[in-house]
Protein backbone atom coordinates (compact mmCIF):
# COMPACT_ATOMS: atom_id res chain seq x y z
CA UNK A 1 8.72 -47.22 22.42
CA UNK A 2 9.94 -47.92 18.94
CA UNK A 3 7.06 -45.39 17.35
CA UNK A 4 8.42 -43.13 19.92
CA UNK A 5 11.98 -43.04 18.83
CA UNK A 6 11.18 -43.37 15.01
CA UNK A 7 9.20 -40.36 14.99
CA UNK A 8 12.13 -38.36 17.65
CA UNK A 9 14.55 -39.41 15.17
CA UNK A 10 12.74 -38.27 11.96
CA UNK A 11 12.09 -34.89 13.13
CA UNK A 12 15.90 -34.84 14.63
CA UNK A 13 16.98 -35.46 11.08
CA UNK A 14 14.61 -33.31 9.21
CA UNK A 15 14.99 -30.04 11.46
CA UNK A 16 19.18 -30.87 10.57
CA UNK A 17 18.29 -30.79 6.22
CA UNK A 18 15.70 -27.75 7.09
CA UNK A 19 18.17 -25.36 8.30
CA UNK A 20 20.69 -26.00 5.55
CA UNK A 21 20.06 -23.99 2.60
CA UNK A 22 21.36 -24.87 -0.75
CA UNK A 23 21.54 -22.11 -2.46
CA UNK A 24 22.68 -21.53 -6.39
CA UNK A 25 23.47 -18.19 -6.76
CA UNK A 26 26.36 -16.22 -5.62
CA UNK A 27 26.98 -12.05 -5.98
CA UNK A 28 29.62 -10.43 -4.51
CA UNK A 29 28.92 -7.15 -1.84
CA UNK A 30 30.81 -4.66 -3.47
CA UNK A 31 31.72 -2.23 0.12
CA UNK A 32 34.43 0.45 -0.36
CA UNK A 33 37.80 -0.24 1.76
CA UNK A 34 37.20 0.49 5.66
CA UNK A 35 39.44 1.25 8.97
CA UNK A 36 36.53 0.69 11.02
CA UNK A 37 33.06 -1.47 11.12
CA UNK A 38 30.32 -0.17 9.20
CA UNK A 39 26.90 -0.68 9.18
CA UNK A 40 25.85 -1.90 5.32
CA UNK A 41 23.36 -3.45 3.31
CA UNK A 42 22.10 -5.09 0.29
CA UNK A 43 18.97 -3.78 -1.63
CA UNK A 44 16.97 -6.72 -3.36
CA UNK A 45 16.67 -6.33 -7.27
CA UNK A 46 14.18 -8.52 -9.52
CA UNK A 47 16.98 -11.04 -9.65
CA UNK A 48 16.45 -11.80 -5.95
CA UNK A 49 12.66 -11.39 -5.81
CA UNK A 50 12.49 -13.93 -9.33
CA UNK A 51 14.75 -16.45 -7.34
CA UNK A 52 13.55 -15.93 -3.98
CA UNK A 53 8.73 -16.69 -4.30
CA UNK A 54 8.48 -17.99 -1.21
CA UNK A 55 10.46 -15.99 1.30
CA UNK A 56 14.07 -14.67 2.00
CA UNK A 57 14.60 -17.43 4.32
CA UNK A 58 17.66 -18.98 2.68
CA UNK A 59 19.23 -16.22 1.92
CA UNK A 60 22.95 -15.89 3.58
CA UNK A 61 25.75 -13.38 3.75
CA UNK A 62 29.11 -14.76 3.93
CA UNK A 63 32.57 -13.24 4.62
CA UNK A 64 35.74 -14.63 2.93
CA UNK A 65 36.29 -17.36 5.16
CA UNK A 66 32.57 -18.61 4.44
CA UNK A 67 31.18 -17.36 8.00
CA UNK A 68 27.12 -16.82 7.86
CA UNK A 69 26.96 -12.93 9.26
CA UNK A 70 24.08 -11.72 11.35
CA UNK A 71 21.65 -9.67 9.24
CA UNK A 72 18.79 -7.94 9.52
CA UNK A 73 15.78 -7.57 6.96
CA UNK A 74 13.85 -3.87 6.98
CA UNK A 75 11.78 -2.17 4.88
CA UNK A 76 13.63 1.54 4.47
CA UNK A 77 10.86 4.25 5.21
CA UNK A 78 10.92 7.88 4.81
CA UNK A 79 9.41 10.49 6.45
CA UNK A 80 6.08 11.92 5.26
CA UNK A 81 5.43 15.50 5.56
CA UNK A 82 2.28 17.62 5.63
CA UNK A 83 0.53 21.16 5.61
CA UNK A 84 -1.10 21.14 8.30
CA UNK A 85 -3.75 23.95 9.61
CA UNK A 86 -4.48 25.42 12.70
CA UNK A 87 -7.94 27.02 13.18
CA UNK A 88 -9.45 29.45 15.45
CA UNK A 89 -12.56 30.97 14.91
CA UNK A 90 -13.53 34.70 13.66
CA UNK A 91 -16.45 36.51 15.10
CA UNK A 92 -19.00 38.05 12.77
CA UNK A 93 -19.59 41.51 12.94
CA UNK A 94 -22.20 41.99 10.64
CA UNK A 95 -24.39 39.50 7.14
CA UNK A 96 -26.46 41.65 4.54
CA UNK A 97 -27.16 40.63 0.79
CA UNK A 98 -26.15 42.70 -2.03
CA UNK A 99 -27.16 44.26 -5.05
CA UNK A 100 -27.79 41.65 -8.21
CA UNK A 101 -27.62 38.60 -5.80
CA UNK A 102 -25.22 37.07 -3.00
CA UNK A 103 -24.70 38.81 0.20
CA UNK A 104 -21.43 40.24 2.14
CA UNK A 105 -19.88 39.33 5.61
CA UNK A 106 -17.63 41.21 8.21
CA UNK A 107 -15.77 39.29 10.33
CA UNK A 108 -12.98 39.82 12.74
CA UNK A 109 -10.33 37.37 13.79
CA UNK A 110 -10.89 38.67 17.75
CA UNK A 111 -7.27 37.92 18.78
CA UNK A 112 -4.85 41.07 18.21
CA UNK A 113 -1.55 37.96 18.31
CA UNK A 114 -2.95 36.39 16.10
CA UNK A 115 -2.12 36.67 12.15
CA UNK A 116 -4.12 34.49 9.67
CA UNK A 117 -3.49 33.20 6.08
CA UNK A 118 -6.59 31.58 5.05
CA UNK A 119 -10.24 31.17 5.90
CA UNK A 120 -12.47 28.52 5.98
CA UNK A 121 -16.49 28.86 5.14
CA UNK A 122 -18.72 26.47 7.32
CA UNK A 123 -21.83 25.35 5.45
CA UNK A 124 -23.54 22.45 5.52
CA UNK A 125 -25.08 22.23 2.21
CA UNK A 126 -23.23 20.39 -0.87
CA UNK A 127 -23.60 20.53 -4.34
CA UNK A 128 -22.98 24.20 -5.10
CA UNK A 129 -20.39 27.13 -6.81
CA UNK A 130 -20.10 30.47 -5.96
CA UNK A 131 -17.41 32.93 -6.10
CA UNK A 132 -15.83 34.55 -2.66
CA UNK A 133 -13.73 37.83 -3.06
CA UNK A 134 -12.09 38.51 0.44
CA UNK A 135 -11.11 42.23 1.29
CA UNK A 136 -8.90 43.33 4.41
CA UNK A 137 -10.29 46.51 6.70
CA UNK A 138 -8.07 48.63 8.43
CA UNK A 139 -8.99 50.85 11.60
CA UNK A 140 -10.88 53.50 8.99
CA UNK A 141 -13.00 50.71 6.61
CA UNK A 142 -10.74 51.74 3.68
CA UNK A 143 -11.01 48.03 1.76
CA UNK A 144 -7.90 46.51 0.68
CA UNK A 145 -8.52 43.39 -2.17
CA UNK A 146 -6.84 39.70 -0.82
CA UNK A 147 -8.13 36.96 -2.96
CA UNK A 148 -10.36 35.86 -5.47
CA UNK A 149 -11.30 32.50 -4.93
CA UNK A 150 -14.14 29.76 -5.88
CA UNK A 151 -16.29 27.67 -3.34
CA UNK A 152 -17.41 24.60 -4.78
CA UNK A 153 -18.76 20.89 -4.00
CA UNK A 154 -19.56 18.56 -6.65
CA UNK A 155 -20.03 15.62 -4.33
CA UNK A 156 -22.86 13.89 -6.52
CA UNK A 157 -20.27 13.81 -9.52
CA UNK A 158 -16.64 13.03 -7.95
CA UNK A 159 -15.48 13.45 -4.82
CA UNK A 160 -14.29 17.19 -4.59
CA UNK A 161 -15.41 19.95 -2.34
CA UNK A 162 -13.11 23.82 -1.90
CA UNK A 163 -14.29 25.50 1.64
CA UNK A 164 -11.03 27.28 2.42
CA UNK A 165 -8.80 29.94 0.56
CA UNK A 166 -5.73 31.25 1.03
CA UNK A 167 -4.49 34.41 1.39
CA UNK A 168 -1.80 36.97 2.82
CA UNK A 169 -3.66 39.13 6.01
CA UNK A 170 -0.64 41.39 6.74
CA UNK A 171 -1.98 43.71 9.60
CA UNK A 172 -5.48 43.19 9.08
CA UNK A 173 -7.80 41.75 11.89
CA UNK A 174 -10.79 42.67 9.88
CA UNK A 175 -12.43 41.18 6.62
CA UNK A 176 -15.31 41.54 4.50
CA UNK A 177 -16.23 38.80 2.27
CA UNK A 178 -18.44 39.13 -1.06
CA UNK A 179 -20.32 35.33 -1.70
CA UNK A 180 -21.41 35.88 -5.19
CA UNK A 181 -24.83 34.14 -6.87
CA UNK A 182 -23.85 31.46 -9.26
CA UNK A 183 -24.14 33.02 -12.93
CA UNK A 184 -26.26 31.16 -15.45
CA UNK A 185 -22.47 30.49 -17.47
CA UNK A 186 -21.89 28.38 -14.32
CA UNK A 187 -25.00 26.84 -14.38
CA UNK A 188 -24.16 25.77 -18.26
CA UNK A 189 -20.58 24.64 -17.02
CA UNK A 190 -22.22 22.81 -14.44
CA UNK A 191 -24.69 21.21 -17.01
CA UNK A 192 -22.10 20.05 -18.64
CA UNK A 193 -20.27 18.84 -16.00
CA UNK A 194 -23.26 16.53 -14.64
CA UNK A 195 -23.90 15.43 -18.44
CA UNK A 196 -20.44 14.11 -18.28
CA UNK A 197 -20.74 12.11 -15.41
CA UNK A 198 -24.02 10.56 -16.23
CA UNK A 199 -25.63 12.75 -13.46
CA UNK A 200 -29.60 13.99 -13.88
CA UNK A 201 -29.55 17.58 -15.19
CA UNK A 202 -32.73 18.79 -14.12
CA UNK A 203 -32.30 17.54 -10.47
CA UNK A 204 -28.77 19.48 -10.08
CA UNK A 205 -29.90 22.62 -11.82
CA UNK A 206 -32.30 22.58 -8.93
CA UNK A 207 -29.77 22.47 -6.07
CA UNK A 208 -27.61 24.40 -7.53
CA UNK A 209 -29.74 27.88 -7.44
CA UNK A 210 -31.11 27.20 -3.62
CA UNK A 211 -29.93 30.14 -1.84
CA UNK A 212 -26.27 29.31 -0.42
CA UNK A 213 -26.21 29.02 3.99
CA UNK A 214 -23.03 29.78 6.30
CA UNK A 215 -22.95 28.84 9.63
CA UNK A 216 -19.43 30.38 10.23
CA UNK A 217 -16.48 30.92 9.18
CA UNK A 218 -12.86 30.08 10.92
CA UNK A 219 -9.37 31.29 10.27
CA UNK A 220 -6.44 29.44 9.65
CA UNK A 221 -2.52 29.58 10.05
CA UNK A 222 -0.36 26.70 7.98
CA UNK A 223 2.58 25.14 9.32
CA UNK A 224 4.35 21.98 7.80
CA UNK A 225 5.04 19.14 9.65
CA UNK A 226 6.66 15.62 9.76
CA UNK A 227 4.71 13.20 10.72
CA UNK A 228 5.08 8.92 11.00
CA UNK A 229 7.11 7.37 8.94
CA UNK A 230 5.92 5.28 5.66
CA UNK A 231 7.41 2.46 3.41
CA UNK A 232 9.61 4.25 0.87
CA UNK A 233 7.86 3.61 -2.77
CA UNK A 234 9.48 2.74 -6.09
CA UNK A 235 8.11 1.71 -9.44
CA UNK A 236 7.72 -1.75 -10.59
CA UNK A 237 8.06 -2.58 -14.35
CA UNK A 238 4.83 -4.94 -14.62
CA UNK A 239 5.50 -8.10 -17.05
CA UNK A 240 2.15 -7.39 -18.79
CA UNK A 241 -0.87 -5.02 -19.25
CA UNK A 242 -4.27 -5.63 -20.90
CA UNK A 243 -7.17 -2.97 -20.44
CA UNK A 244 -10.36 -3.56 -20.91
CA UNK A 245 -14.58 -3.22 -20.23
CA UNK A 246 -16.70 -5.92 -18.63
CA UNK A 247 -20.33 -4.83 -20.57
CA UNK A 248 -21.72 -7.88 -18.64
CA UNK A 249 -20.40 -6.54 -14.89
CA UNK A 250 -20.35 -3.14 -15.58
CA UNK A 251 -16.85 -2.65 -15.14
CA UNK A 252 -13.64 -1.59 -16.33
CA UNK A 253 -10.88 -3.89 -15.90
CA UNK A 254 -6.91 -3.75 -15.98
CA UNK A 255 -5.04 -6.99 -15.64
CA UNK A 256 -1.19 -7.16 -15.32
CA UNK A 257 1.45 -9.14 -14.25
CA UNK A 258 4.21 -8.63 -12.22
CA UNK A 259 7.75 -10.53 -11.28
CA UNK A 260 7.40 -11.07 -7.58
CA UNK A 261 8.69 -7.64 -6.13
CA UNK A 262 6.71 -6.63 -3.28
CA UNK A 263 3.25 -5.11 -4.24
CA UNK A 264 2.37 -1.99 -2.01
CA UNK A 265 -0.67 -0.65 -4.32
CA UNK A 266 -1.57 1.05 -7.62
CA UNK A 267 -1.72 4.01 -9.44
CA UNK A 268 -3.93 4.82 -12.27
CA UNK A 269 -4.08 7.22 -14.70
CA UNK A 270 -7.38 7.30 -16.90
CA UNK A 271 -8.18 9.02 -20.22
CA UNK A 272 -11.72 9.89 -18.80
CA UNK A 273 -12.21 13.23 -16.63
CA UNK A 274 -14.86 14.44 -14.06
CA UNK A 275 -15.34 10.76 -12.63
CA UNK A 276 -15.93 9.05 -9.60
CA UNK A 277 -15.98 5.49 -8.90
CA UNK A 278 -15.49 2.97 -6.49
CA UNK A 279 -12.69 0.22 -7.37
CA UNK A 280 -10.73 -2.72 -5.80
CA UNK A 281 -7.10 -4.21 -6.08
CA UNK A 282 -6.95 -7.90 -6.64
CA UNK A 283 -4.85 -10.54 -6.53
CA UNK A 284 -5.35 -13.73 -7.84
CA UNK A 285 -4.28 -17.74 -6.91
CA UNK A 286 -4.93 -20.61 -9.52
CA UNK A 287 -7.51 -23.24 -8.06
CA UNK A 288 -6.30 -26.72 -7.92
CA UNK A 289 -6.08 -28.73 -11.25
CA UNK A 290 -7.85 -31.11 -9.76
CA UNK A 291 -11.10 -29.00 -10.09
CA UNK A 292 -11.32 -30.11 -13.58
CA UNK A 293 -15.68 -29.03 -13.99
CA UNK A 294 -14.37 -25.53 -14.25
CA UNK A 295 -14.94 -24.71 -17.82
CA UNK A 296 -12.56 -21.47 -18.56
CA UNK A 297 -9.17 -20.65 -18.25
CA UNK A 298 -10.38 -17.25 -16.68
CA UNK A 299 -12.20 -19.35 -14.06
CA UNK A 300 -9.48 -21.02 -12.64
CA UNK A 301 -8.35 -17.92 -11.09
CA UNK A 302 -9.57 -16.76 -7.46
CA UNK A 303 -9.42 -13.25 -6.57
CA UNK A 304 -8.90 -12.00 -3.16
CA UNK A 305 -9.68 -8.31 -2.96
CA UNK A 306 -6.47 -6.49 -1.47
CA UNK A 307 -7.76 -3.33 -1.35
CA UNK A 308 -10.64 -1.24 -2.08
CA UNK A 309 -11.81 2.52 -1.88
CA UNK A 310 -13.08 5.09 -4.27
CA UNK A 311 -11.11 6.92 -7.04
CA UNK A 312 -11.78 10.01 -8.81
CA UNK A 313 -10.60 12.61 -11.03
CA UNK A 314 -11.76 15.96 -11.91
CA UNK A 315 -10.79 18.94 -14.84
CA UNK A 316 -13.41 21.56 -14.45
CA UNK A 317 -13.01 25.34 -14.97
CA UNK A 318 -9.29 25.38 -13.83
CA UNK A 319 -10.22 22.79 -11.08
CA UNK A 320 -7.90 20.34 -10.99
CA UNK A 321 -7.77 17.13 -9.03
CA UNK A 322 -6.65 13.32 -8.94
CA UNK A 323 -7.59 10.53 -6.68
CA UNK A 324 -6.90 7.46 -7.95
CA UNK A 325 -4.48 5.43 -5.77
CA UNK A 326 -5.42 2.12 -4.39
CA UNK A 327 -2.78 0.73 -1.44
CA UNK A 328 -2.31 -2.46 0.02
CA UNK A 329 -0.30 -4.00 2.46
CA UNK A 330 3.07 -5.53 1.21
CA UNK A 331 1.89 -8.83 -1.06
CA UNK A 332 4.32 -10.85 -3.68
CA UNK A 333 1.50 -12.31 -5.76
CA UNK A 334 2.33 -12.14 -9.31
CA UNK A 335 -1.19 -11.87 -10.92
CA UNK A 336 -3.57 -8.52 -9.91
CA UNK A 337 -6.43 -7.06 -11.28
CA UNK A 338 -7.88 -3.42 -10.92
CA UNK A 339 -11.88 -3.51 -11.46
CA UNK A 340 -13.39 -0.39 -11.49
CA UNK A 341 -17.65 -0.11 -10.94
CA UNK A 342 -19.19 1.55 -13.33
CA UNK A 343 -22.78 0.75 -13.07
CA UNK A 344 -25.05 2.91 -15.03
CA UNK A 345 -22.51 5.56 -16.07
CA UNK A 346 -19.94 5.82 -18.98
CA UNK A 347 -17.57 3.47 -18.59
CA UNK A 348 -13.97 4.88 -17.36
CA UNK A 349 -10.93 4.32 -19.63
CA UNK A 350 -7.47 4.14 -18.55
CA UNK A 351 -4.40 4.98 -20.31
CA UNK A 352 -1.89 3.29 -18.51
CA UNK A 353 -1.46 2.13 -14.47
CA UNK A 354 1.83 2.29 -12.19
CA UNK A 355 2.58 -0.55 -9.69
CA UNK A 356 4.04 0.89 -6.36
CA UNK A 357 6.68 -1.25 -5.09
CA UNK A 358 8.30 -1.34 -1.92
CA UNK A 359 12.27 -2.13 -0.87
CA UNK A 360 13.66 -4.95 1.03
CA UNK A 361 16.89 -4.97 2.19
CA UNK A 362 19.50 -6.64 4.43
CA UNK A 363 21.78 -4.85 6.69
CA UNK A 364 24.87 -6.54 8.38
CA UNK A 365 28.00 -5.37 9.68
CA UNK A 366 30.85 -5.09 7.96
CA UNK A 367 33.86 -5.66 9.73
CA UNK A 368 37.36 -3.93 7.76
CA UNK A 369 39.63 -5.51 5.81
CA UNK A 370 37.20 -8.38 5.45
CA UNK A 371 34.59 -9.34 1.79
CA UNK A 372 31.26 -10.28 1.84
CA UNK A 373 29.03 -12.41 -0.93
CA UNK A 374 25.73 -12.88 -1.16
CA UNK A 375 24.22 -16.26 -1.37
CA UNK A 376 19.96 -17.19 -2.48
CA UNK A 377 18.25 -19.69 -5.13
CA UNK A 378 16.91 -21.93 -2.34
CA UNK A 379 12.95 -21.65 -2.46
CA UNK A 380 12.55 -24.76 0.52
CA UNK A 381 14.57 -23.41 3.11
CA UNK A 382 13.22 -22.44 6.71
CA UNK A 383 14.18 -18.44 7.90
CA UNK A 384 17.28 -18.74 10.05
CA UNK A 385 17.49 -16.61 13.64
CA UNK A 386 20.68 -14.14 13.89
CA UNK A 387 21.54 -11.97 16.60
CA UNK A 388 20.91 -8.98 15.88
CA UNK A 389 20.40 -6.90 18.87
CA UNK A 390 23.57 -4.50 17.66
CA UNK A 391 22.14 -3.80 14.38
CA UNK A 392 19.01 -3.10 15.73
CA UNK A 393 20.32 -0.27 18.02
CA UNK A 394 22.47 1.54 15.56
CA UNK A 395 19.52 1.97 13.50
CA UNK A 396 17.72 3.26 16.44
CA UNK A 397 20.55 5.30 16.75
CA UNK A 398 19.74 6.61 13.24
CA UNK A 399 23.24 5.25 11.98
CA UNK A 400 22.66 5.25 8.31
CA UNK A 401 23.88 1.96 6.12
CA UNK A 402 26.17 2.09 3.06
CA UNK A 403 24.13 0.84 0.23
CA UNK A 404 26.09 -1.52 -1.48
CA UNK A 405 26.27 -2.26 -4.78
CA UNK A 406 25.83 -6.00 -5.69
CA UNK A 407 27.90 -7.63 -8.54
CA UNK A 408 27.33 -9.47 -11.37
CA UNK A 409 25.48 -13.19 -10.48
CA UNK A 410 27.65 -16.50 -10.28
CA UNK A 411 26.00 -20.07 -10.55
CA UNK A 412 28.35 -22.11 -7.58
CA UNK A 413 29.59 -25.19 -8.36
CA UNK A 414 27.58 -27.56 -6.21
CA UNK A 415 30.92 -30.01 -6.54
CA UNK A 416 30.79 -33.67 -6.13
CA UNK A 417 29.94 -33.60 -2.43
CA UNK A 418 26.66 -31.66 -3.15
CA UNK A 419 25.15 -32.93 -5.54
CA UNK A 420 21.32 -33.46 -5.47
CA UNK A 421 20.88 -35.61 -2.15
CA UNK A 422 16.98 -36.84 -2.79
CA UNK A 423 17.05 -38.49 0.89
CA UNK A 424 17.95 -34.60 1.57
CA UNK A 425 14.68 -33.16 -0.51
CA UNK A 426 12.89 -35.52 0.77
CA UNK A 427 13.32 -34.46 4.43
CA UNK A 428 12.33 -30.76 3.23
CA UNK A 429 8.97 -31.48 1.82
CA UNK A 430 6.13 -30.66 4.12
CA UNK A 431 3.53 -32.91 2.40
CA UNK A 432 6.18 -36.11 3.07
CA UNK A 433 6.26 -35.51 7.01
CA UNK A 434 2.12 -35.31 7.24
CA UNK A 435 2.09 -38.92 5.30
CA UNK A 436 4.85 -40.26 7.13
CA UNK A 437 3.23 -39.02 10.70
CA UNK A 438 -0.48 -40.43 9.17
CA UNK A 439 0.99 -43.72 8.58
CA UNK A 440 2.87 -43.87 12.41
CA UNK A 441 -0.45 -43.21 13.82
CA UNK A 442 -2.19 -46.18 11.60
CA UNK A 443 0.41 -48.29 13.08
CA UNK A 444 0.34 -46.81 16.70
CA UNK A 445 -3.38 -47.14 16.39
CA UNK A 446 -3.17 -51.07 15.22
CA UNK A 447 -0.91 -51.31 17.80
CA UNK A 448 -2.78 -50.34 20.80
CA UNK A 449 -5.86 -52.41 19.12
CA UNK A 450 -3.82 -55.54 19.06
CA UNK A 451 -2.76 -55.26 22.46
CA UNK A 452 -5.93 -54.86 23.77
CA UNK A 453 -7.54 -58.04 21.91
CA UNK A 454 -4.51 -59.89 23.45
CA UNK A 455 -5.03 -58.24 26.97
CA UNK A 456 -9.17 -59.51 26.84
CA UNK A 457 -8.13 -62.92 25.20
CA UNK A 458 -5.79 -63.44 28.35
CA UNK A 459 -8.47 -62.28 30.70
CA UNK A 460 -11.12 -64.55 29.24
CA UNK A 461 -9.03 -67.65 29.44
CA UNK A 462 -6.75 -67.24 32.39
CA UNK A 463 -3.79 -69.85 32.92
CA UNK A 464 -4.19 -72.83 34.40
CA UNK A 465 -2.19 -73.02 38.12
């Protein structure tokens, strides 16, 4: 019974200190005068994040008479849009090659409704270049030009292939298209290309002058549209940079630093050109001190890979493209590294890398006539529960919140009443409850070991009647 209400009582007491933060900083909610509630919020800046590592738990909103207010803590998102394209497929009317190489196509889009802007050429080969020059037939075969365009697929050098162009049909419902022989000037360019990317010439001369295959060939309509919504990026200033190549690994590193803000992934932007690589995001922990057989600084560090996938970049003949993001879910780790395989091939540099952040902020309602402060700087405290079924349903609603400006930050005066209470951070430190609740169970179990010896002892040598 007495274990029983010491340990009742200790938790009693410490789930009273857990739930009372103390914080140290104080900035005041600048919201513009009001006749009505509105629905506001505060956007975290690196002040916060530096003074908040371990959570927003402690963090409080307070009006003027020093009442906690119900908040709620998103992540604003925006809608993401794309082109999307709608296909239906053409029937061919007639294949023949041509004079000096290539061959021709006639194809109809078989639906009178229907009014195209763009093709797309079904092959199943890869690795390959050839012009397409798309003219429009009216009722009497009299050819009107509607594009120029390139097919191309340099999958064995970066990750790149152009099966579709675009172009305006206006009336027409039938089209001839011209696939052109690659030239022996885009058999140099594409020398050149593969020498750059460490690829073997001979092998994609080779593939490049096998004779190029359609299967078929679909039309296309574009149309935008919205689709779900995503975590609404900024830019974080990293604390440091450093750049450099692991000869050993075969890699390409970039290290940097960052001040807490919430990680979402990376951008990078390399110096090198007609690439592709696979690469991961890092982030790394320090292992214990107590590990002292570890014999460099560098190897105290454990990286967890984040995120991985293949980037890529290519500048080729007015070909332009850029893959290089790597995203991760939301993380507030401080140290990350990019590392970037290069294996056999020239090693890529980069010129510089951005860090895409993410936003955290806290809506509340704000009543009128009334001020509200912000209050953080506690790193123990537990996350408090608020009501906030109302908030919750104007944002449903798609009520939109007043950003509001914070002011500039005030150190409180802990006063003679709060001053540091050690009983206090005693009670908040996880480590002390697991000894404390070890030693009540050496004593319970010493207990119960006792009593039995005494409860043999007596049946051993029962009293005399």
């Amino acid at each position: 019974m007495r274990f029983s209400g010491a340990l009742i009582s200790l938790i009693f007491i410490s789930a009273i200190y857990a739930g009372d933060p103390r914080n140290d900083r104080i900035r005041v909610i600048k919201i513009p005068a009001r006749s009505v509630a509105r629905l506001a919020c505060v956007e975290f800046d690196k002040e916060i994040f530096q003074h908040s590592p371990s959570g927003f738990g402690a963090i409080r909103v307070r009006d003027s008479n020093g009442v906690i207010q119900s908040h709620l803590e998103v992540r604003p998102t925006q809608i993401r849009s794309e082109i999307l394209k709608t296909y239906f497929s053409g029937k061919t009317l007639s294949a023949m090659p041509i004079k000096g190489g290539g061959f021709q196509i006639e194809v109809e889009t078989g639906d009178d409704a229907v009014r195209p802007n763009g093709l797309r050429i079904n092959t199943p080969l890869s690795d390959f270049e050839n012009k397409i020059t798309i003219f429009g037939l009216n009722n009497k075969g009299v050819e009107t030009k509607l594009a120029d365009g390139l097919l191309a697929d340099y999958r064995s050098i970066v990750d790149y292939r152009v099966d579709s162009i675009l172009f305006d049909a206006g009336e027409f419902q039938r089209f001839k298209i011209l696939v052109a022989q690659p030239t022996i000037q885009q058999e140099s360019a594409l020398m050149e290309l593969s020498r750059q990317a460490g690829s073997p010439n001979g092998e994609r001369l080779n593939v490049l002058r096998r004779p190029f295959r359609i299967e078929s060939i679909d039309f296309f309509k574009t149309n935008e549209v919205s689709l779900k919504e995503e975590p609404i990026r900024d830019e974080l200033a990293p604390e440091s940079v450093a750049f450099f190549v692991d000869k050993k690994n075969k890699t390409t590193v970039v290290e940097f630093e960052t001040w807490g803000g919430p990680v979402l992934g990376v951008e990078i932007f390399p110096k090198t050109v007609n690439f592709s690589r696979k690469a991961r995001l890092e982030y790394g922990t320090l292992i214990s001190a107590f590990k002292t057989d570890l014999p460099e600084k560098e190897s105290r560090m454990n990286w967890t890979i984040a995120s991985r996938g293949t980037i890529s970049q290519l500048d080729f003949q007015g070909h332009k493209s850029r893959n290089t993001r790597l995203e991760c879910p939301e993380n507030r780790q401080t140290k990350w590294r990019i590392v970037i395989e290069n294996g056999d091939s020239p090693p890529v540099e980069v010129e510089s890398v951005k860090i895409l952040g993410g936003k955290v902020q806290f809506v509340f309602l704000a009543q009128p006539g009334e001020n509200y402060q912000l209050e953080y700087g506690d790193s123990q405290s537990n996350s408090a529960v608020f009501d906030s079924a109302a908030i919750q349903a104007m944002l449903r609603a798609k009520v939109a919140p007043f950003v509001a400006p914070l002011g500039e930050v005030r150190m409180m005066d802990p006063g003679p009443e709060q001053k540091v209470d050690w009983f206090q951070w005693l009670m908040r430190q996880k480590a002390f409850f697991g000894v404390v609740v070890l030693v009540l169970a050496s004593i319970l179990g010493v207990t119960l070991f006792q009593a039995a010896k005494r409860v043999n002892a007596e049946s051993e040598h029962p009293p005399m009647g």
